[in-house]
Protein backbone atom coordinates (compact mmCIF):
# COMPACT_ATOMS: atom_id res chain seq x y z
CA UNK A 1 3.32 9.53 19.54
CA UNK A 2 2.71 7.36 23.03
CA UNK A 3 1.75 4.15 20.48
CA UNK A 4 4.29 1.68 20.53
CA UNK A 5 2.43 -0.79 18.34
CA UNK A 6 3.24 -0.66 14.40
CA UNK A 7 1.12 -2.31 11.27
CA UNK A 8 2.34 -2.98 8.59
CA UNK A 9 0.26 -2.98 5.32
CA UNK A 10 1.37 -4.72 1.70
CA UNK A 11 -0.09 -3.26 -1.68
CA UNK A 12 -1.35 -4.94 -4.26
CA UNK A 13 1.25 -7.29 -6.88
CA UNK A 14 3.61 -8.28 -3.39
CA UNK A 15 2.74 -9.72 -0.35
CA UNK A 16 3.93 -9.47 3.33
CA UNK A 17 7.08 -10.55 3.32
CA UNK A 18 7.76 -7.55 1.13
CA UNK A 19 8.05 -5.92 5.00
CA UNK A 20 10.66 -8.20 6.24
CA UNK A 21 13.40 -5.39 6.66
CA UNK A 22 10.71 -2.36 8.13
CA UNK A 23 9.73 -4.47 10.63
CA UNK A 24 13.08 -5.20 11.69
CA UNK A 25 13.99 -1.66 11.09
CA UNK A 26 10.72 -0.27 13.81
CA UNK A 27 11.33 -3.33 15.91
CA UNK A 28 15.25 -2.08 16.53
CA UNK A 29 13.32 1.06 17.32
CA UNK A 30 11.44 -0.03 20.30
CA UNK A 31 7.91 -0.98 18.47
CA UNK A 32 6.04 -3.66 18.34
CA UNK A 33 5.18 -4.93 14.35
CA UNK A 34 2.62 -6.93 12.64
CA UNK A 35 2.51 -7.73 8.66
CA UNK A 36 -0.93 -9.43 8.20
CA UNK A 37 -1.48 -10.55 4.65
CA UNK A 38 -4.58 -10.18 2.49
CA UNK A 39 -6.90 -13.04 2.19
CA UNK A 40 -5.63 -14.85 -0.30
CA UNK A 41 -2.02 -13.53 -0.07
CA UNK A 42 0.03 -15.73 2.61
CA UNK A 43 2.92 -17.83 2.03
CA UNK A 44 6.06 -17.30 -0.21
CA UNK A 45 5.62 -15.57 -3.32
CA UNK A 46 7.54 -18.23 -4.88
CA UNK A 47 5.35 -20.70 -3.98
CA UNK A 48 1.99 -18.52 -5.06
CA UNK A 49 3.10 -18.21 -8.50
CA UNK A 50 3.75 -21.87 -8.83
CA UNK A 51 0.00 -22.58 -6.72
CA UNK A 52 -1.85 -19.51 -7.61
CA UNK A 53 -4.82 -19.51 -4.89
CA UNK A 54 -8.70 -19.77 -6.26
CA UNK A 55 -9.45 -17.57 -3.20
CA UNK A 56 -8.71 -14.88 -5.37
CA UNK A 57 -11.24 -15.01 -7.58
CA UNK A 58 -13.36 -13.69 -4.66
CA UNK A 59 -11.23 -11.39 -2.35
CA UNK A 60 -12.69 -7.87 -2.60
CA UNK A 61 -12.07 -4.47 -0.84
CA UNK A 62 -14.77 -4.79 1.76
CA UNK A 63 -12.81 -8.77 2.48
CA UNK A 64 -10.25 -6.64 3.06
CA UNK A 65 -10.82 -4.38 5.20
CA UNK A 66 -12.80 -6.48 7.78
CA UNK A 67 -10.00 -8.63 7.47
CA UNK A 68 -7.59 -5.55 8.48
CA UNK A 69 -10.15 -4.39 11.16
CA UNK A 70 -10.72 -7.72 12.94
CA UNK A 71 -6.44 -7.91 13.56
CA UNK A 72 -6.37 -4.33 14.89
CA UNK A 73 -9.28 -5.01 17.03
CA UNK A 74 -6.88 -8.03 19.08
CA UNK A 75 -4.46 -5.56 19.35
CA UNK A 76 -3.83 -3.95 23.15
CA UNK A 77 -3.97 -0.58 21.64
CA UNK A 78 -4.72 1.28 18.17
CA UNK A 79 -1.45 1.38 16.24
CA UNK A 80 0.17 3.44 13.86
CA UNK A 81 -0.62 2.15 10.57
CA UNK A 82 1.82 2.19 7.57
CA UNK A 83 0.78 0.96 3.78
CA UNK A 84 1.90 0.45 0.70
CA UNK A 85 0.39 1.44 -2.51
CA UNK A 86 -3.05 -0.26 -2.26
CA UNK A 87 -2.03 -0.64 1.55
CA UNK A 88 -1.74 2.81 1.36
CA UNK A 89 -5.74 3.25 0.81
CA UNK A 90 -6.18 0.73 3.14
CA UNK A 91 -4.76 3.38 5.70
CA UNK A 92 -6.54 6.40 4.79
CA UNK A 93 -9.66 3.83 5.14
CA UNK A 94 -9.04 3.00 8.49
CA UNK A 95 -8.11 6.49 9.53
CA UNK A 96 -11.68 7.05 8.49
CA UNK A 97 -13.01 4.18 10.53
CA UNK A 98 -11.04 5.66 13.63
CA UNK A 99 -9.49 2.46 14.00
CA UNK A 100 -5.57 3.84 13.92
CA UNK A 101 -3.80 6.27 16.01
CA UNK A 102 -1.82 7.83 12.81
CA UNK A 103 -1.39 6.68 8.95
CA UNK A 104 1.19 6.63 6.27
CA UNK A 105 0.48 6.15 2.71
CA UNK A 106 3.34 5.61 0.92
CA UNK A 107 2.73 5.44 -2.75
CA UNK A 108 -0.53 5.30 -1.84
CA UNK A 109 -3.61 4.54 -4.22
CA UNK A 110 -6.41 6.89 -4.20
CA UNK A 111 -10.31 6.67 -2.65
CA UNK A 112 -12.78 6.42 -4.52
CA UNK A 113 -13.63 9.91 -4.73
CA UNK A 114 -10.41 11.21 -5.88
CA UNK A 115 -9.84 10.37 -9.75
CA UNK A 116 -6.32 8.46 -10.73
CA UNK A 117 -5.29 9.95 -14.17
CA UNK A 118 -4.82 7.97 -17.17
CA UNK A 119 -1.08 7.27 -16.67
CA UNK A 120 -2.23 5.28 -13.60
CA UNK A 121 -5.05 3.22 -15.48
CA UNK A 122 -2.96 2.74 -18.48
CA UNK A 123 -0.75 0.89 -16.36
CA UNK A 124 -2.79 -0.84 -14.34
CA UNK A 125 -5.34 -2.21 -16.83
CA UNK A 126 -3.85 -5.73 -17.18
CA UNK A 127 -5.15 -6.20 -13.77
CA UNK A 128 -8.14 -3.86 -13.68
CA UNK A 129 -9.17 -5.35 -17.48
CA UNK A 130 -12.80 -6.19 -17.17
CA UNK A 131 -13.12 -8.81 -20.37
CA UNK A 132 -10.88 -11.26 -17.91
CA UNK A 133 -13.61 -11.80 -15.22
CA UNK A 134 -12.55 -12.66 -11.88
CA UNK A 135 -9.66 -14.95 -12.82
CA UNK A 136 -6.83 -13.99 -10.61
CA UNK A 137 -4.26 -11.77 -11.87
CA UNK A 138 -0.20 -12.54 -12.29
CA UNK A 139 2.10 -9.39 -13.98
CA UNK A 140 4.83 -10.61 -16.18
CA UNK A 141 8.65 -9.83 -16.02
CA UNK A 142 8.04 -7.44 -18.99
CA UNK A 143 4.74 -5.32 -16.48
CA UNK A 144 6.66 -5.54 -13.43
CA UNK A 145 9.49 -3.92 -14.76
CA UNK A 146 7.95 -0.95 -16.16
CA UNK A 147 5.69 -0.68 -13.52
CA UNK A 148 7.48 -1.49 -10.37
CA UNK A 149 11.32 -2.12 -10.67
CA UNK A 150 11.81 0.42 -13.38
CA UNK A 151 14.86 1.78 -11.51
CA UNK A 152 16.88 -1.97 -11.62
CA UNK A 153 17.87 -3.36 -14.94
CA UNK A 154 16.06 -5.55 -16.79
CA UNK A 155 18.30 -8.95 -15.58
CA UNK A 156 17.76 -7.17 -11.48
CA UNK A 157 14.37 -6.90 -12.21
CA UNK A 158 13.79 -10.44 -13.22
CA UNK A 159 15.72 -11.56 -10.09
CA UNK A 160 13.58 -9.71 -8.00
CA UNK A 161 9.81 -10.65 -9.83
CA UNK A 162 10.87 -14.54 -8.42
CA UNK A 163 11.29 -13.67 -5.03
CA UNK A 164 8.77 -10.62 -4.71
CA UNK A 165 5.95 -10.95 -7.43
CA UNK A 166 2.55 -12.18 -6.20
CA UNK A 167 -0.44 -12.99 -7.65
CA UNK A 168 -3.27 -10.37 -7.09
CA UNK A 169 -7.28 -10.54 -7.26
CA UNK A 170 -8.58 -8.56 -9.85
CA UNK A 171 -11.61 -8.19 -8.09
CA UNK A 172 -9.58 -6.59 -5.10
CA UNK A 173 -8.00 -4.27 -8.10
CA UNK A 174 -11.41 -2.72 -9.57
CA UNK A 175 -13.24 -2.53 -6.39
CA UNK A 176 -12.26 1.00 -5.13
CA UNK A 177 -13.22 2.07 -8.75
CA UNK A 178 -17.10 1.27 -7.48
CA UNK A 179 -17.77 0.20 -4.26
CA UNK A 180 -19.20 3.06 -1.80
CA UNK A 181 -16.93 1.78 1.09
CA UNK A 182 -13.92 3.15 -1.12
CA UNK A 183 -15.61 6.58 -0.61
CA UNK A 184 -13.60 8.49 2.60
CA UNK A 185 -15.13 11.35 4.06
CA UNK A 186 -12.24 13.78 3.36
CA UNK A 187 -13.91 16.96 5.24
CA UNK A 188 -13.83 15.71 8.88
CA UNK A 189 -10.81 16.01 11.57
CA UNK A 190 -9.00 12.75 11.65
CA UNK A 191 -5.63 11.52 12.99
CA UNK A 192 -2.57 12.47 11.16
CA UNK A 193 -1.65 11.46 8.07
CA UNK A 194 1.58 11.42 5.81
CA UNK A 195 1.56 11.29 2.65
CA UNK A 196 4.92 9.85 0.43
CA UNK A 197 5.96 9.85 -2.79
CA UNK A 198 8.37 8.40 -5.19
CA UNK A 199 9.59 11.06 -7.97
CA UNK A 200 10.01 8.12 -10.40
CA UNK A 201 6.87 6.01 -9.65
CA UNK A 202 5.11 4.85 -12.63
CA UNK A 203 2.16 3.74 -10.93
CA UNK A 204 1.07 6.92 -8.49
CA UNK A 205 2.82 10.11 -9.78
CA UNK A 206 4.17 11.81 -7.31
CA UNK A 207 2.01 14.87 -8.54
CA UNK A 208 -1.01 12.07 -7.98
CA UNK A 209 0.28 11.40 -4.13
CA UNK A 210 0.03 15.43 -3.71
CA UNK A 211 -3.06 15.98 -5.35
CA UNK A 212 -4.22 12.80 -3.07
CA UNK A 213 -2.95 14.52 0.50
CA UNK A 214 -4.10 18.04 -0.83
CA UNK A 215 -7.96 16.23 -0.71
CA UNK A 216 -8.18 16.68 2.83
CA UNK A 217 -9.71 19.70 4.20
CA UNK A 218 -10.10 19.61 7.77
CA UNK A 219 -7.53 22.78 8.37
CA UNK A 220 -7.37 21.35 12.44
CA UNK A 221 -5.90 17.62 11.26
CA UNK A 222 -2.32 16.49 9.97
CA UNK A 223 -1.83 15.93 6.70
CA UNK A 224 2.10 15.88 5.57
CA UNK A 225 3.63 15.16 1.98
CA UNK A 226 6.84 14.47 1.24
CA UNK A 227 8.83 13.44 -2.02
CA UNK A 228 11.53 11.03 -2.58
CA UNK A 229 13.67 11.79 -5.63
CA UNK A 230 14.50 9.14 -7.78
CA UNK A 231 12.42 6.62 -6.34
CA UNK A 232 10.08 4.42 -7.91
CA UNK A 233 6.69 2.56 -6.90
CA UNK A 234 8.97 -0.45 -5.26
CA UNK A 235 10.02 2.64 -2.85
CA UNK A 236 9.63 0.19 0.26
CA UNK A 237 12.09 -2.45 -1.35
CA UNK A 238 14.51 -0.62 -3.12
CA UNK A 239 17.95 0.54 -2.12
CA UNK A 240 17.68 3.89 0.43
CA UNK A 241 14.62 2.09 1.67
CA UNK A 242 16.23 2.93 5.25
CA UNK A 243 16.03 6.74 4.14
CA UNK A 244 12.18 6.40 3.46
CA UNK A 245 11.58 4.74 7.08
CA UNK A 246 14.27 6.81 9.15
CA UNK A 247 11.71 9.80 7.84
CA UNK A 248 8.44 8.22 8.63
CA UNK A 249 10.40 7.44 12.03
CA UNK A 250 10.83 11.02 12.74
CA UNK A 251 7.59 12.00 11.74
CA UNK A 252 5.99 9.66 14.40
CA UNK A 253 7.93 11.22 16.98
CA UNK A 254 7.36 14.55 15.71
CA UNK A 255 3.79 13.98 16.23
């Protein structure tokens, strides 16, 4: 892949800064890396769980995406784009908008038109719970260990909630649930797309990812899956992180 240009793409519950070490990583490599943050989501998490911002109350999917969009569209070239759980549906959506070269979900969360299973929305209903209105969302120590550092003890996992933890728009969270922008066309040839999985993510089943990557049809187009054992949804953070984006690495070049 001729590209040289990398972006990358934070989930939901984290912000940028949860990319500090990939973009090091791809930058040793030769590329050139951006981590925009959500609306609502720069600064230090530290600092945003002390100052939660009102903005979001108000971010939503389609906020989102433009915001995405408009970056990539000051860019000298379309890049390779690489996400993260909800930044991972952020990639198949701009995939679909033609607006990226080649995509990797990792962990990924699903389109609209492909139905998470009730492990997922058990999980995720603190944030997704609909009696809470648009106030924004923070996890507790107790949720983020189940649902993302469920492979660090419980004193790791508090350790890393202070520095990683963000808080998260609820609105951003329920969006893809309704909104007909969430809807990819999963018939038509597209650029290539890899699909990765943790074995031990709580969040996305690895099952889920497959079922996810096994959505698209168009038999001309890349789409690759691959599973990491042992890993959990906080893939991108945890330790063999480097294993996770020596592969992606590889598959770039392969393609």
């Amino acid at each position: 892949m001729k590209t040289k240009t990398i972006v990358l793409i934070h989930g939901l519950f984290v912000n940028n800064t949860s990319w500090k070490e990939w973009k090091t990583y791809f930058e040793a490599q030769g590329y050139t890396v951006h981590t925009p943050s959500n609306p609502g989501h720069a600064g230090d998490p530290v600092q945003l769980k002390a100052n939660i911002p009102s903005e979001l109350r108000n971010v939503g999917f389609d906020d989102t995406v433009e915001n995405l969009v408009k970056f990539i569209d000051t860019l000298p070239e379309k890049p390779i784009v690489i996400g993260h759980s909800f930044g991972g549906l952020m990639v198949q959506k701009l995939i679909d908008m033609d607006k990226a070269v080649a995509g990797v979900s990792i962990d990924g969360a699903p389109p609209k038109n492909v139905m998470a299973p009730f492990s997922t929305v058990k999980i995720v209903w603190p944030v997704v719970n609909f009696f809470k209105g648009n106030s924004p969302y923070l996890g507790t120590k107790d949720w983020y260990h189940r649902a993302f550092f469920n492979n660090y003890s419980r004193e790791e996992s508090d350790r890393l909630y202070e520095t990683v933890a963000a808080p998260e728009s609820r609105k951003l969270a329920r969006d893809p649930l309704f909104k007909s922008s969430a809807k990819l066309d999963l018939k038509k040839p597209h650029q290539p797309l890899l699909f990765i999985a943790g074995s031990n993510d709580k969040i996305f089943p690895a099952k889920f990812s497959r079922k996810i990557a096994g959505s698209y049809h168009d038999k001309n187009s890349i789409v690759d899956f691959k599973e990491f054992e042992g890993r959990s949804h906080f893939i991108c953070g945890e330790k063999g992180w480097e294993e996770v984006a020596e592969y992606i690495l590889g598959w770039l070049k392969r393609n």
